[in-house]
Protein backbone atom coordinates (compact mmCIF):
# COMPACT_ATOMS: atom_id res chain seq x y z
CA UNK A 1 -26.04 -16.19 -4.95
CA UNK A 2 -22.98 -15.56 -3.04
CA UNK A 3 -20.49 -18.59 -2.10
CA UNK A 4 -20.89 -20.64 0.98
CA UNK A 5 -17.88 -20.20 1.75
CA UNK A 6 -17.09 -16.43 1.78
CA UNK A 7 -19.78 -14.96 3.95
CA UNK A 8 -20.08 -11.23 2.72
CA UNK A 9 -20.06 -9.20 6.25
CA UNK A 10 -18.36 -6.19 7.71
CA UNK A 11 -17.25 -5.74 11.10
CA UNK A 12 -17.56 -2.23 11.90
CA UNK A 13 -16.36 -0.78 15.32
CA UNK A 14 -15.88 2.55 16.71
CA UNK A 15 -19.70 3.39 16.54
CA UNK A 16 -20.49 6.26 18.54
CA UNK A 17 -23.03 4.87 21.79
CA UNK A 18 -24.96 7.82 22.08
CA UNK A 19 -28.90 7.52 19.56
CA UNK A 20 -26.85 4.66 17.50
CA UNK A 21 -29.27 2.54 15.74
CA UNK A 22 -29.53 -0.03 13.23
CA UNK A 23 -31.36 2.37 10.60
CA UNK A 24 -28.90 5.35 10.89
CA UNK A 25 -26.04 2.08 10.09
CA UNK A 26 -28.30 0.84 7.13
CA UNK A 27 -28.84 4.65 5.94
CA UNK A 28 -25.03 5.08 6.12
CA UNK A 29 -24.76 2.25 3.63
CA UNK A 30 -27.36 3.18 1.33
CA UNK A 31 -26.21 6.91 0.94
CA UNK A 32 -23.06 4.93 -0.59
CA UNK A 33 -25.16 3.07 -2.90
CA UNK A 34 -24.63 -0.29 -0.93
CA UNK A 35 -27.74 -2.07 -0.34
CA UNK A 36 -28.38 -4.41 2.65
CA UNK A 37 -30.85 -6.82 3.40
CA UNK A 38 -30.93 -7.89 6.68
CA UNK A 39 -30.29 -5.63 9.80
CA UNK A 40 -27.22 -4.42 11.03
CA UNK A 41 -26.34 -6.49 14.48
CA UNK A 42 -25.16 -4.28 16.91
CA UNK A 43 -23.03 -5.37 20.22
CA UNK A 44 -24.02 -2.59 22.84
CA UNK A 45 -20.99 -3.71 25.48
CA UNK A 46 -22.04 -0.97 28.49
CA UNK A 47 -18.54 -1.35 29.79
CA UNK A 48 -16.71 -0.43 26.35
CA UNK A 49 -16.46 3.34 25.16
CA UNK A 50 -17.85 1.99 21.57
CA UNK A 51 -20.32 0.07 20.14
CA UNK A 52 -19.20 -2.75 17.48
CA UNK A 53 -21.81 -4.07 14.35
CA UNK A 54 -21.87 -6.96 12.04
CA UNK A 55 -23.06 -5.79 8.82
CA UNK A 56 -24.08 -8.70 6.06
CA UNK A 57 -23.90 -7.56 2.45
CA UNK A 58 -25.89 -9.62 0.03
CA UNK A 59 -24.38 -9.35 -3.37
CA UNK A 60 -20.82 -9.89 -3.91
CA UNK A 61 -20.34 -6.64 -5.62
CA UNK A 62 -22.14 -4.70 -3.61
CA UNK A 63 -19.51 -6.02 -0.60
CA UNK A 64 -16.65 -5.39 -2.57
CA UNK A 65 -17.82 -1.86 -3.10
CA UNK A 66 -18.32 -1.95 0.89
CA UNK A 67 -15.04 -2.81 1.67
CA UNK A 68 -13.94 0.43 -0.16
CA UNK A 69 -15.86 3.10 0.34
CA UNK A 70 -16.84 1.59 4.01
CA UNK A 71 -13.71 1.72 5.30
CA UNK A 72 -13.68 4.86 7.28
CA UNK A 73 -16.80 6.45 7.53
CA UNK A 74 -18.63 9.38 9.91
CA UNK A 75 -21.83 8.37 11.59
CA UNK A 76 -23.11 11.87 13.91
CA UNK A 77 -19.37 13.61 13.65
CA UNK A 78 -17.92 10.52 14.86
CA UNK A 79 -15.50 8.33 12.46
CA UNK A 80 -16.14 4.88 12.23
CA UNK A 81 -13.90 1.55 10.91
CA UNK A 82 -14.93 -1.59 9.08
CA UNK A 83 -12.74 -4.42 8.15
CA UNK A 84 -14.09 -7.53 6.67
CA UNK A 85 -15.23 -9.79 9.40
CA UNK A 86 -13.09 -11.89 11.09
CA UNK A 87 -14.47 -13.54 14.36
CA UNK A 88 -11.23 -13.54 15.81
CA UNK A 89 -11.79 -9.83 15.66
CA UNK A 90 -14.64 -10.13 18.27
CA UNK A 91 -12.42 -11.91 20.75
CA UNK A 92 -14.38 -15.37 20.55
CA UNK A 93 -11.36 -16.87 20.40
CA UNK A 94 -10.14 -16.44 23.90
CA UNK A 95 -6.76 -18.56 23.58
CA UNK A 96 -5.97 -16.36 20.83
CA UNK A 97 -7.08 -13.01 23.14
CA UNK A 98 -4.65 -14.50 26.26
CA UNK A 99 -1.52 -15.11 23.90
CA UNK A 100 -1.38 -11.04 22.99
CA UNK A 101 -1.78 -10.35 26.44
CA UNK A 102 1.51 -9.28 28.07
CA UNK A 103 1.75 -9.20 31.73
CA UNK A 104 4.53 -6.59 33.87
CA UNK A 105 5.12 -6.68 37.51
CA UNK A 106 6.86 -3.65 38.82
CA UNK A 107 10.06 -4.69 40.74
CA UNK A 108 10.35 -4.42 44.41
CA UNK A 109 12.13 -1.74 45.44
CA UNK A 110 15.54 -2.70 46.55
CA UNK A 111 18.01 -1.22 48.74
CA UNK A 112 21.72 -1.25 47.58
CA UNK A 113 23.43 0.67 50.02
């Protein structure tokens, strides 16, 4: 059983929108030899060009393998990322999201004649 307190998912972003499902994801994996249990969680955000996943690995070694070979992957032509999951990576963490931002108002245009 894997520890409680290293939860064994993926985050994997840059998934093409277009006939993206959670069995062409799962297929991915298993042509790897990386077997997962439960289904791949997909965020379908209309208003961003890519879809994001959440992908939880069962066994330990079977993640480990995951976070190799997973790394850059193509899914329909398209490459695709995974890193292991952070939430911060999701922007849950909104505090954290603002404090990156950077903010730059143009100057008025001045006259120095």
């Amino acid at each position: 059983m894997a520890n409680p307190e290293k939860r064994n998912y993926l985050y994997l972003y840059d998934l093409p929108k277009k006939e993206l499902t959670s069995v062409k994801l799962a297929e991915a994996f298993k042509a790897q030899g990386i077997d997962i249990i439960r289904k791949p969680q997909i965020s379908r955000d209309l208003f961003k060009p890519f879809y994001s996943a959440v992908v939880h690995i069962e066994k330990p070694e079977d993640y480990e393998l995951a976070k190799e070979k997973m790394k850059y992957f193509n899914i329909d032509s398209c490459p695709v990322r995974s890193l292991p999951f952070d939430k911060d990576l999701r922007g849950d963490n909104k505090q954290k999201i603002l404090s990156h931002n950077v903010f730059y108002k143009l100057p008025k245009d001045t006259d120095r004649s």
